[in-house]
C-alpha atoms as a PDB file:
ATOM      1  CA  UNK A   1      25.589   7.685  25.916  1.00  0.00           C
ATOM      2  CA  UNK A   2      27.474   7.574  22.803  1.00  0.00           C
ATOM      3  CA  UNK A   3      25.911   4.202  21.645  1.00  0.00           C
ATOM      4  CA  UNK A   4      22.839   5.579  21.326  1.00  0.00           C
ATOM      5  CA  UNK A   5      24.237   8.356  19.033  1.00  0.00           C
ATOM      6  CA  UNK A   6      25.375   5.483  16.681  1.00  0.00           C
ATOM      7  CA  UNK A   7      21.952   3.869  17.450  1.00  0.00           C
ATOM      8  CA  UNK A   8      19.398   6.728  17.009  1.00  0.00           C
ATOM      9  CA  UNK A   9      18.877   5.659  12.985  1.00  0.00           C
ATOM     10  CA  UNK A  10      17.690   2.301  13.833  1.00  0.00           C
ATOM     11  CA  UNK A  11      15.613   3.113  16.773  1.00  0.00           C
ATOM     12  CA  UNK A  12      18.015   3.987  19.783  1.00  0.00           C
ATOM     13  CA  UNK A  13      16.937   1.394  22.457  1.00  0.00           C
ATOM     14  CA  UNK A  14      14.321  -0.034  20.654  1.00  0.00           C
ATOM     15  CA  UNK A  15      17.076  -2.133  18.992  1.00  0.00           C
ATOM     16  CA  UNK A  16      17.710  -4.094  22.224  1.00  0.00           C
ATOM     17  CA  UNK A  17      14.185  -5.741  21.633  1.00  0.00           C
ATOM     18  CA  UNK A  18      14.818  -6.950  18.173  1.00  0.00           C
ATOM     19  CA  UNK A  19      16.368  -9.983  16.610  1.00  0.00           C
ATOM     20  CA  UNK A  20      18.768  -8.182  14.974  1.00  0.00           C
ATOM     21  CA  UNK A  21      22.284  -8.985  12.907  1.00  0.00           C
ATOM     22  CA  UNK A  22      24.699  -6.180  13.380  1.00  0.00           C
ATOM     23  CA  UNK A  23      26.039  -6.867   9.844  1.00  0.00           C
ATOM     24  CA  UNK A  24      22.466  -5.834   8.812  1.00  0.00           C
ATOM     25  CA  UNK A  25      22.116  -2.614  10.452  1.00  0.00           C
ATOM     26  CA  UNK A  26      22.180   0.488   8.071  1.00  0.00           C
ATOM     27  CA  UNK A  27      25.060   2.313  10.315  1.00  0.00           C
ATOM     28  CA  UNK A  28      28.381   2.485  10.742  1.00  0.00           C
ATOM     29  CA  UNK A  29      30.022   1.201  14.372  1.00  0.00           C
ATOM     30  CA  UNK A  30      32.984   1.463  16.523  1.00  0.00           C
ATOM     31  CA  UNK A  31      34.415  -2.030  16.518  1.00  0.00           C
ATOM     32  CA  UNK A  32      33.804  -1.930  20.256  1.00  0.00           C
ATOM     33  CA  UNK A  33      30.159  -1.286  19.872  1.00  0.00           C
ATOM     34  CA  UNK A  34      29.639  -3.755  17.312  1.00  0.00           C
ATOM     35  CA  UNK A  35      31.606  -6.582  18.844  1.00  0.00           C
ATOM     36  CA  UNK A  36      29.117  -5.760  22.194  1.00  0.00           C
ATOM     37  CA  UNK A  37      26.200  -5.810  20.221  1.00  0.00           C
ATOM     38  CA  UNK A  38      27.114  -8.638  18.125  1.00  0.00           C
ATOM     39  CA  UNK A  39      27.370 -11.157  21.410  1.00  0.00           C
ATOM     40  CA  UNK A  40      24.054  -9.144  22.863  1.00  0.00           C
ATOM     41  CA  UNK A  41      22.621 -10.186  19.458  1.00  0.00           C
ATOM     42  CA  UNK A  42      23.380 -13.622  19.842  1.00  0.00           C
ATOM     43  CA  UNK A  43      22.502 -13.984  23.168  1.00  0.00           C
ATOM     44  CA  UNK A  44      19.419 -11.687  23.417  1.00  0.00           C
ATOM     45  CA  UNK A  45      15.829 -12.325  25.047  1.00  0.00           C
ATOM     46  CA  UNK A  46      14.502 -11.029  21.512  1.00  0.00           C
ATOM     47  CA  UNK A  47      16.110 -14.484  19.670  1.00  0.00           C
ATOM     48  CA  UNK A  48      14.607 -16.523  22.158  1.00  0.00           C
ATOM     49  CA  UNK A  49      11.175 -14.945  21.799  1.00  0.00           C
ATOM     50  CA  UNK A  50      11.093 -15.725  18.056  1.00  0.00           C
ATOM     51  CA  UNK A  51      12.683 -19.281  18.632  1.00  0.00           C
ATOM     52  CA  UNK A  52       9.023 -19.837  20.704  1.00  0.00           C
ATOM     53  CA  UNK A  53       7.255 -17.722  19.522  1.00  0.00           C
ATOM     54  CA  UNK A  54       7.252 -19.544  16.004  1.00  0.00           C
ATOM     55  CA  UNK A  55       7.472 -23.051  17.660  1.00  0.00           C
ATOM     56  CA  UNK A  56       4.165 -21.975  19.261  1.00  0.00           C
ATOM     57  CA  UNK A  57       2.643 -19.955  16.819  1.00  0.00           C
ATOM     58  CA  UNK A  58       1.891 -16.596  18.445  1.00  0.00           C
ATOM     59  CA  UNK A  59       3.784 -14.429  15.633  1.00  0.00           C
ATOM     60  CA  UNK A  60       1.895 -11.419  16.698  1.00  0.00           C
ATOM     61  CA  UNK A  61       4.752 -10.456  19.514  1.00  0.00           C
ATOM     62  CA  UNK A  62       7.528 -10.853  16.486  1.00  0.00           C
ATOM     63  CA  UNK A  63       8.966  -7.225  16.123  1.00  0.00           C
ATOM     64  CA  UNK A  64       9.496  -5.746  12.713  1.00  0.00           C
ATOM     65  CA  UNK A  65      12.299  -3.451  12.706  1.00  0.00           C
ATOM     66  CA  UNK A  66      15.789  -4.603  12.671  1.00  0.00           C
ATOM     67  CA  UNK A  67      14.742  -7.866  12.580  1.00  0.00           C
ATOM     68  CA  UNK A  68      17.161 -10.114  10.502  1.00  0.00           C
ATOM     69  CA  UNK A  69      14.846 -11.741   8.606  1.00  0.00           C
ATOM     70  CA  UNK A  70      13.219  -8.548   6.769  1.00  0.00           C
ATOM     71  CA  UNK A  71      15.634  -6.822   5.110  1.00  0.00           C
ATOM     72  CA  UNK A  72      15.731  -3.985   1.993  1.00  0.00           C
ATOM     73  CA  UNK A  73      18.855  -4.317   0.066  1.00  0.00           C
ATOM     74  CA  UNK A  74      20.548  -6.828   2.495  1.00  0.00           C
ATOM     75  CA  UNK A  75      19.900  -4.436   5.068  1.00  0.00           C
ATOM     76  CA  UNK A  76      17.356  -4.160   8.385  1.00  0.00           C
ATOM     77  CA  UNK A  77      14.607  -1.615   8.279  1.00  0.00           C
ATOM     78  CA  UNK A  78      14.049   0.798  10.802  1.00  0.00           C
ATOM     79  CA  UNK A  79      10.705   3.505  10.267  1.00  0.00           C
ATOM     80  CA  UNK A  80      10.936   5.984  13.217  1.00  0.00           C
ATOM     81  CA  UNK A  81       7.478   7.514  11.534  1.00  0.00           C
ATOM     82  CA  UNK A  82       5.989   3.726  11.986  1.00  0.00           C
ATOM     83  CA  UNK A  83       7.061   3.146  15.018  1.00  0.00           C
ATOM     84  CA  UNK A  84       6.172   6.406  16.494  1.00  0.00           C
ATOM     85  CA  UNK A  85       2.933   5.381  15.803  1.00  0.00           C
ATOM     86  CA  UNK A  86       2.718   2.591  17.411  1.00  0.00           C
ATOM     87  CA  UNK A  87       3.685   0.085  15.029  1.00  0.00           C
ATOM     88  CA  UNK A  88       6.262  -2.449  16.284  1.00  0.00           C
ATOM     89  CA  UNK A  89       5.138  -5.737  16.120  1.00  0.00           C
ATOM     90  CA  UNK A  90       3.575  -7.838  13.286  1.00  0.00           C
ATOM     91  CA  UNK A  91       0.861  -8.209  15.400  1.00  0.00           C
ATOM     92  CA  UNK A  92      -0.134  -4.331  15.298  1.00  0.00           C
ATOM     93  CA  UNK A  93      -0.309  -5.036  11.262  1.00  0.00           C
ATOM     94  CA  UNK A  94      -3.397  -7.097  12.150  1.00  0.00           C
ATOM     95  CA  UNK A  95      -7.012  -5.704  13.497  1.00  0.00           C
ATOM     96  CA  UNK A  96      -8.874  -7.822  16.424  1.00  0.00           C
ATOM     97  CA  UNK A  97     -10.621 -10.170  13.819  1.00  0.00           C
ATOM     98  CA  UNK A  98      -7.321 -11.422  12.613  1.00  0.00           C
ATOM     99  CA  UNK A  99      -7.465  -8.918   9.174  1.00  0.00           C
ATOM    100  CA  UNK A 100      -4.527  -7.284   7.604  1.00  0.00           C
ATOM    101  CA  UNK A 101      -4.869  -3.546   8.364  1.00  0.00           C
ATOM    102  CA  UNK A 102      -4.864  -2.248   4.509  1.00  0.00           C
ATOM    103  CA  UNK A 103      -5.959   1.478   5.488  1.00  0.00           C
ATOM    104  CA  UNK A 104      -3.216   4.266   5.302  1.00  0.00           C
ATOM    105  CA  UNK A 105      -2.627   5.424   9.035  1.00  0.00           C
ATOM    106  CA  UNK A 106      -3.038   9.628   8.846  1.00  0.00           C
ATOM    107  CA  UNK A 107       0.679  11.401   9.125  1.00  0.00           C
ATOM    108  CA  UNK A 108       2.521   8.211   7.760  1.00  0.00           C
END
């Protein structure tokens, strides 16, 4: 798949579950890809989540990388290191009592 090979820096597949702007993303696209992923973007499950998601409150399914709305110099973040440890969502910044999780994580 040679979309993935222009996907791999911001998460390979993972990107399909974000609310993502393809002007964002740190990489560099075949118009093709970018015109696909642009419509995808715009028409994706993951917009619709955060549309209800915030009308209902539940932000603990929002995902954090590539997601439009956090970005470092105008561009989306994507930590393979976080994510390969199981942190995706906001909600897996937050411990069952509703706390911020402040400890470092070992390896990260």
């Amino acid at each position: 798949m040679i979309l993935l090979h222009y996907l791999k820096p911001v998460g390979g597949k993972v990107i399909l579950c974000c609310d993502f702007d393809v002007k964002n993303l740190p990489v560099k696209l075949p118009i093709f890809y970018e015109e696909c992923l642009k419509y995808f973007a715009e028409w994706s499950a993951a917009r619709q989540d955060i549309a209800n998601n915030l009308t209902g409150g539940d932000f603990s399914k929002i995902v954090l990388w590539n997601n439009k709305a956090i970005c470092i110099n105008e561009k989306s973040v994507y930590n393979h290191r976080l994510a390969d440890k199981g942190i995706l969502k906001l909600g897996d910044l937050v411990s069952e009592d509703n706390e911020l999780i402040t400890r470092q994580a070992k390896g990260i």
